[in-house]
N, C-alpha and C. Protein backbone atom coordinates (compact mmCIF):
# COMPACT_ATOMS: atom_id res chain seq x y z
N UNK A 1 6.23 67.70 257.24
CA UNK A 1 7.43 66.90 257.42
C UNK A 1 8.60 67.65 256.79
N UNK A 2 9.49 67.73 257.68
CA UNK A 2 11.13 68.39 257.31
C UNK A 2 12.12 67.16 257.31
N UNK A 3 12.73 67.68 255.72
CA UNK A 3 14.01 66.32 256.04
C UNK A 3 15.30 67.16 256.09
N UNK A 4 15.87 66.56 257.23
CA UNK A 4 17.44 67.72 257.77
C UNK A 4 18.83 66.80 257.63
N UNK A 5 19.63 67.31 257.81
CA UNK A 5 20.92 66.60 257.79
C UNK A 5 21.54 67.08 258.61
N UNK A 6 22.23 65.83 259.53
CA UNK A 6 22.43 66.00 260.99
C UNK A 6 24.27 65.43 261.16
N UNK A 7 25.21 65.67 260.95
CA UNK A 7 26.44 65.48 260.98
C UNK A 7 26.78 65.13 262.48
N UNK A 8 27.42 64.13 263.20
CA UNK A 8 27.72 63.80 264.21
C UNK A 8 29.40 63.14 264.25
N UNK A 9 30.15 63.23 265.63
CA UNK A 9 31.15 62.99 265.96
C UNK A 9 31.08 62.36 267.28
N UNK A 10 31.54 61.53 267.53
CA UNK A 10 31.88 60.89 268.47
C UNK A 10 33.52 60.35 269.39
N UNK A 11 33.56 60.61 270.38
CA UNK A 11 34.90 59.83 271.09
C UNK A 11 34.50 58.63 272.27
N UNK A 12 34.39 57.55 271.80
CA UNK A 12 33.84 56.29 272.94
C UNK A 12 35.49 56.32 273.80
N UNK A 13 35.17 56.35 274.87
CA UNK A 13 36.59 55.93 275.69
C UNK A 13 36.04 54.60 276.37
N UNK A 14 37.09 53.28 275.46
CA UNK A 14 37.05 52.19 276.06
C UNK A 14 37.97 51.79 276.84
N UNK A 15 37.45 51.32 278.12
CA UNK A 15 38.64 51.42 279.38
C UNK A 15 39.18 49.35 279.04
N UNK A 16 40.59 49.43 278.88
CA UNK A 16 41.40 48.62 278.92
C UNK A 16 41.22 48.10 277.63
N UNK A 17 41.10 48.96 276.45
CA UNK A 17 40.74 48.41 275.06
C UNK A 17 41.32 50.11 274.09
N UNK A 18 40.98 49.74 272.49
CA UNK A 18 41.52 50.76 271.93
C UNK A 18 40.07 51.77 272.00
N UNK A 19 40.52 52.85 271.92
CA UNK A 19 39.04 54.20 271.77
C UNK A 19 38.47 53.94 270.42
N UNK A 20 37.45 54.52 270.85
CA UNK A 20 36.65 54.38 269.02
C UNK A 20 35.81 55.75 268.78
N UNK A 21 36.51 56.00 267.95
CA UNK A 21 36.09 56.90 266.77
C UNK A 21 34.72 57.14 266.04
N UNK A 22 33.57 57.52 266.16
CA UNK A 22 32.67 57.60 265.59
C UNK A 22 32.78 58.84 264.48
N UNK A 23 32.00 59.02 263.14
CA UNK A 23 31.73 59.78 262.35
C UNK A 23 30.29 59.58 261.78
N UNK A 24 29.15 60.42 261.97
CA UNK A 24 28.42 59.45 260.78
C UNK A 24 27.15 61.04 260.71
N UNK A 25 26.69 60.43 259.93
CA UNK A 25 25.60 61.68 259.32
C UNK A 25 24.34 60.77 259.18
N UNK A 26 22.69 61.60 259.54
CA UNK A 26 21.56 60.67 259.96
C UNK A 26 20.62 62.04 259.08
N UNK A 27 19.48 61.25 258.96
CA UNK A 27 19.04 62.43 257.72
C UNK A 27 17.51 62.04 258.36
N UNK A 28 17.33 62.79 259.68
CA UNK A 28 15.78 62.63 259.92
C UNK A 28 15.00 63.63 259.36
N UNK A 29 13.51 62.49 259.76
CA UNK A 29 12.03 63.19 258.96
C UNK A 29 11.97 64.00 260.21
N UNK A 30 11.35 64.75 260.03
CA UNK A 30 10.86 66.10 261.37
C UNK A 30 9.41 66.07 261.22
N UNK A 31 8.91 66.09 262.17
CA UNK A 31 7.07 66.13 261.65
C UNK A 31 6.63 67.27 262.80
N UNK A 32 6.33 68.18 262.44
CA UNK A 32 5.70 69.44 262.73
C UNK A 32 4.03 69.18 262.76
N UNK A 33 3.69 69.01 264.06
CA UNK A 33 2.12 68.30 264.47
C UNK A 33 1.78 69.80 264.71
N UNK A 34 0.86 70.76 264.04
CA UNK A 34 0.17 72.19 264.75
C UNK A 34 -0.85 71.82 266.05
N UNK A 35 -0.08 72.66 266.72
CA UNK A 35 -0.80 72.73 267.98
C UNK A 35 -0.18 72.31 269.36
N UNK A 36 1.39 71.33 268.89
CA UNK A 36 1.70 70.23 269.97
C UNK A 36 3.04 70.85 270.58
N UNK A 37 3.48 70.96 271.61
CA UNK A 37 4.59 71.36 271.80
C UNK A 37 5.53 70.16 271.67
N UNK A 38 5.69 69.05 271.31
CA UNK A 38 6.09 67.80 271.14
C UNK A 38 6.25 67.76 269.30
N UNK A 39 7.86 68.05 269.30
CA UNK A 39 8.28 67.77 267.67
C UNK A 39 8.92 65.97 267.50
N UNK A 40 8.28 65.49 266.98
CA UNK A 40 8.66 64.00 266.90
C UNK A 40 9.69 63.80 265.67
N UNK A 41 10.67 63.02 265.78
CA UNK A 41 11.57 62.72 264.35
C UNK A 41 11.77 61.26 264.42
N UNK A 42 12.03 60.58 263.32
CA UNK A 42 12.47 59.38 262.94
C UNK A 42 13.57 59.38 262.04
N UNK A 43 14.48 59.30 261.91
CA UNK A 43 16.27 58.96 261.02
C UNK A 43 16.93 57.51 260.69
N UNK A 44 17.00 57.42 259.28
CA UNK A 44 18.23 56.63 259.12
C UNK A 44 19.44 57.34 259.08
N UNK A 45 20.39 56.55 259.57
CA UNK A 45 21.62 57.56 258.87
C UNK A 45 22.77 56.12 259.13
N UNK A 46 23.75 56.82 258.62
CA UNK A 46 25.06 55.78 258.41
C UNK A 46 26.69 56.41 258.69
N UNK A 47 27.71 56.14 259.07
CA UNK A 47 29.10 56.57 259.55
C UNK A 47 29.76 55.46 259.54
N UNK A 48 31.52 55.61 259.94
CA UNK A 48 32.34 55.20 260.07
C UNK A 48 32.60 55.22 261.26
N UNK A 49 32.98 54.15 261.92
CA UNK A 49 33.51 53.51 262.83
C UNK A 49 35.24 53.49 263.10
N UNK A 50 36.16 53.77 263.74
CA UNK A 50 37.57 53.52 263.33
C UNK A 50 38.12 53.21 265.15
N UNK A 51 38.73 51.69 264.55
CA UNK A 51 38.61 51.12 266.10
C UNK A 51 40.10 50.05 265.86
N UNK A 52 41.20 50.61 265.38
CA UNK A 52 42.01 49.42 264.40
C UNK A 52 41.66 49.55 263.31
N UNK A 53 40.65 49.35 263.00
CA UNK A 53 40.26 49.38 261.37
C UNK A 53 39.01 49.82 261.31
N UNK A 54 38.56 50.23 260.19
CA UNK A 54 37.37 50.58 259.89
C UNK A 54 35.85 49.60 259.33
N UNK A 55 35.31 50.76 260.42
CA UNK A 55 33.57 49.83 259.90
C UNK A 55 32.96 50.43 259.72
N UNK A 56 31.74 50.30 258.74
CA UNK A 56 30.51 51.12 258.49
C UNK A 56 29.57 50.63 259.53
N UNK A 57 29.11 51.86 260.07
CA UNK A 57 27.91 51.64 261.06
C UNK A 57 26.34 52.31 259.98
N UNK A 58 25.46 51.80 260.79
CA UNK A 58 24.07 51.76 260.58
C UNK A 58 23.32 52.65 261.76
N UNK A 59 22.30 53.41 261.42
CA UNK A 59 21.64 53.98 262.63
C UNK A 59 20.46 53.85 262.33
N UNK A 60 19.60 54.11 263.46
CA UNK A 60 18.03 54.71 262.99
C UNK A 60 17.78 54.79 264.38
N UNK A 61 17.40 56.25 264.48
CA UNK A 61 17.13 56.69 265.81
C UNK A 61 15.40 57.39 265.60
N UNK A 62 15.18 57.80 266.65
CA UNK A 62 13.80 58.31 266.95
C UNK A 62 13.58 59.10 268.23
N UNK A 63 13.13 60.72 268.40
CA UNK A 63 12.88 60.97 269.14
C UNK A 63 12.08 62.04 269.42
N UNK A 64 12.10 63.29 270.22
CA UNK A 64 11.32 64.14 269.86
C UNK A 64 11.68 65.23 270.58
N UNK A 65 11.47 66.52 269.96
CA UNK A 65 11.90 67.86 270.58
C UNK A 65 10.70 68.51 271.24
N UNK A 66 10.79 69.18 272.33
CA UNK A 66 9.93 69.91 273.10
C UNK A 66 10.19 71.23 272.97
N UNK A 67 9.17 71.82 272.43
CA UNK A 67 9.11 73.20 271.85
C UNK A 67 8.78 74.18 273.45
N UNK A 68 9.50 75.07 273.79
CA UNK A 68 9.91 76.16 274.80
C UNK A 68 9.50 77.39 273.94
N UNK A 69 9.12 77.41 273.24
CA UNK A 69 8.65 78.93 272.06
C UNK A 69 9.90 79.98 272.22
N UNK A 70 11.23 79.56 272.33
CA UNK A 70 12.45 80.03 272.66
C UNK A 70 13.89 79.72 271.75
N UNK A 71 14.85 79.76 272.00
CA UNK A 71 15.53 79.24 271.06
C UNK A 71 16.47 78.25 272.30
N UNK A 72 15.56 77.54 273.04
CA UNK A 72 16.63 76.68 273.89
C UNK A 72 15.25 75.17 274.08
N UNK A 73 15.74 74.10 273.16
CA UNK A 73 14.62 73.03 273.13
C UNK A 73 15.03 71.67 273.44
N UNK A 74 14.15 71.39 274.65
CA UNK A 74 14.93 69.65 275.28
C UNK A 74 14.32 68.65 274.03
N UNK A 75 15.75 67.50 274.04
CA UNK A 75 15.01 66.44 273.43
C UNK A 75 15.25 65.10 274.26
N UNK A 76 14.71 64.24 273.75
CA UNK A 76 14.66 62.94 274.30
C UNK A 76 14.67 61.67 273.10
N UNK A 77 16.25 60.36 273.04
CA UNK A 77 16.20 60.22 271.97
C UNK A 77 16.90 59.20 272.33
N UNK A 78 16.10 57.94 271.10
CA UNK A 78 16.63 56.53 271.09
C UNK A 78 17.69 55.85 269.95
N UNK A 79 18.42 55.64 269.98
CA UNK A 79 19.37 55.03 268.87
C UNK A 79 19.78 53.97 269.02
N UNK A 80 19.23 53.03 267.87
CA UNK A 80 20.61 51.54 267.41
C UNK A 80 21.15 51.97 266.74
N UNK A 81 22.06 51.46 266.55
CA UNK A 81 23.78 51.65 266.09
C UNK A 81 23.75 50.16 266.00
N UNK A 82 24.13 49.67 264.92
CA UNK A 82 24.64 48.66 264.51
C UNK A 82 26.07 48.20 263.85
N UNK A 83 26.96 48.46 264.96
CA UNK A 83 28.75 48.23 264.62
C UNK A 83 28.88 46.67 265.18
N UNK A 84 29.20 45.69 264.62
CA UNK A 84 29.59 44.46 265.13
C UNK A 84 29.09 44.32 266.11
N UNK A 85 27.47 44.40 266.04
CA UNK A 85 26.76 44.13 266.77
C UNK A 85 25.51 45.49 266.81
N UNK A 86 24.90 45.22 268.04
CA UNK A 86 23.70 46.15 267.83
C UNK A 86 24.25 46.91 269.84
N UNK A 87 23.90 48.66 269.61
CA UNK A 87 24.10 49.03 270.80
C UNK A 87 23.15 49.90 270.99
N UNK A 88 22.94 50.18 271.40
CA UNK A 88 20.97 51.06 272.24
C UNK A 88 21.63 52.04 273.05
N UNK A 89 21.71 53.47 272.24
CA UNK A 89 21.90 54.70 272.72
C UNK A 89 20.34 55.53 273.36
N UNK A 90 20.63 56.11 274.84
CA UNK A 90 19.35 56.57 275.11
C UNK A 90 19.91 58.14 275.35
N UNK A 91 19.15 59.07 274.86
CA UNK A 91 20.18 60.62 275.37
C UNK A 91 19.01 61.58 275.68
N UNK A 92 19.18 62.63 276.27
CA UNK A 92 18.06 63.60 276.68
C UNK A 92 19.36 64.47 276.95
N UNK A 93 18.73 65.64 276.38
CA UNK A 93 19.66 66.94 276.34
C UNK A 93 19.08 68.14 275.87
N UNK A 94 19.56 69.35 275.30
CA UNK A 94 19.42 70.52 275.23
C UNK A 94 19.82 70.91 274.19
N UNK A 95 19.03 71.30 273.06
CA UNK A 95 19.75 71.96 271.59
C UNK A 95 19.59 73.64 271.90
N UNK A 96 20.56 74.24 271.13
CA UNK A 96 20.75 75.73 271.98
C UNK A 96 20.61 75.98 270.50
N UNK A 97 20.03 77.33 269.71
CA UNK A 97 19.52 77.84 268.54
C UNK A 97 20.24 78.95 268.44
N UNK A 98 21.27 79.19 267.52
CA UNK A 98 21.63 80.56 267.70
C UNK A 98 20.60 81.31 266.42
């Protein structure tokens, strides 16, 4: 198990409302299974919100990286976010390794 620190930024464009601002930092476990090309993580983490005024948001996401034995690795990944309310982020993408 690896614990990392993961800094994030965000720009929500809300149509007919003010934009919102995300900031927040998430500090997942990494679990390195030998043998699996499937890297699994679990994170709390926490940020600022700025929407008019400011809010502290809440996270805890979960997902997992697919090892390419390369420096280019897909992931697939679930997040609540809890800002005045609860919102269910789903993302699949591409981390590039320099």
């Amino acid at each position: 198990v690896r614990l990392a620190v993961w800094p994030s930024y965000a720009h929500v464009f809300v149509d007919g409302g003010h934009d919102v601002e995300l900031f927040g930092v998430d500090f997942p476990f990494v679990f390195g299974i030998e043998g699996s090309v499937l890297t699994p993580y679990v994170a709390p983490g926490l940020g600022l919100a700025f929407y008019g005024d400011t809010t502290l948001k809440l996270n805890v996401i979960g997902g997992t990286f697919v090892e390419t034995g390369g420096p280019v690795r897909p992931f697939a990944e679930l997040a609540l976010r809890f800002i005045r309310g609860t919102f269910v982020d789903l993302l699949a993408g591409v981390v590039f390794e320099l």
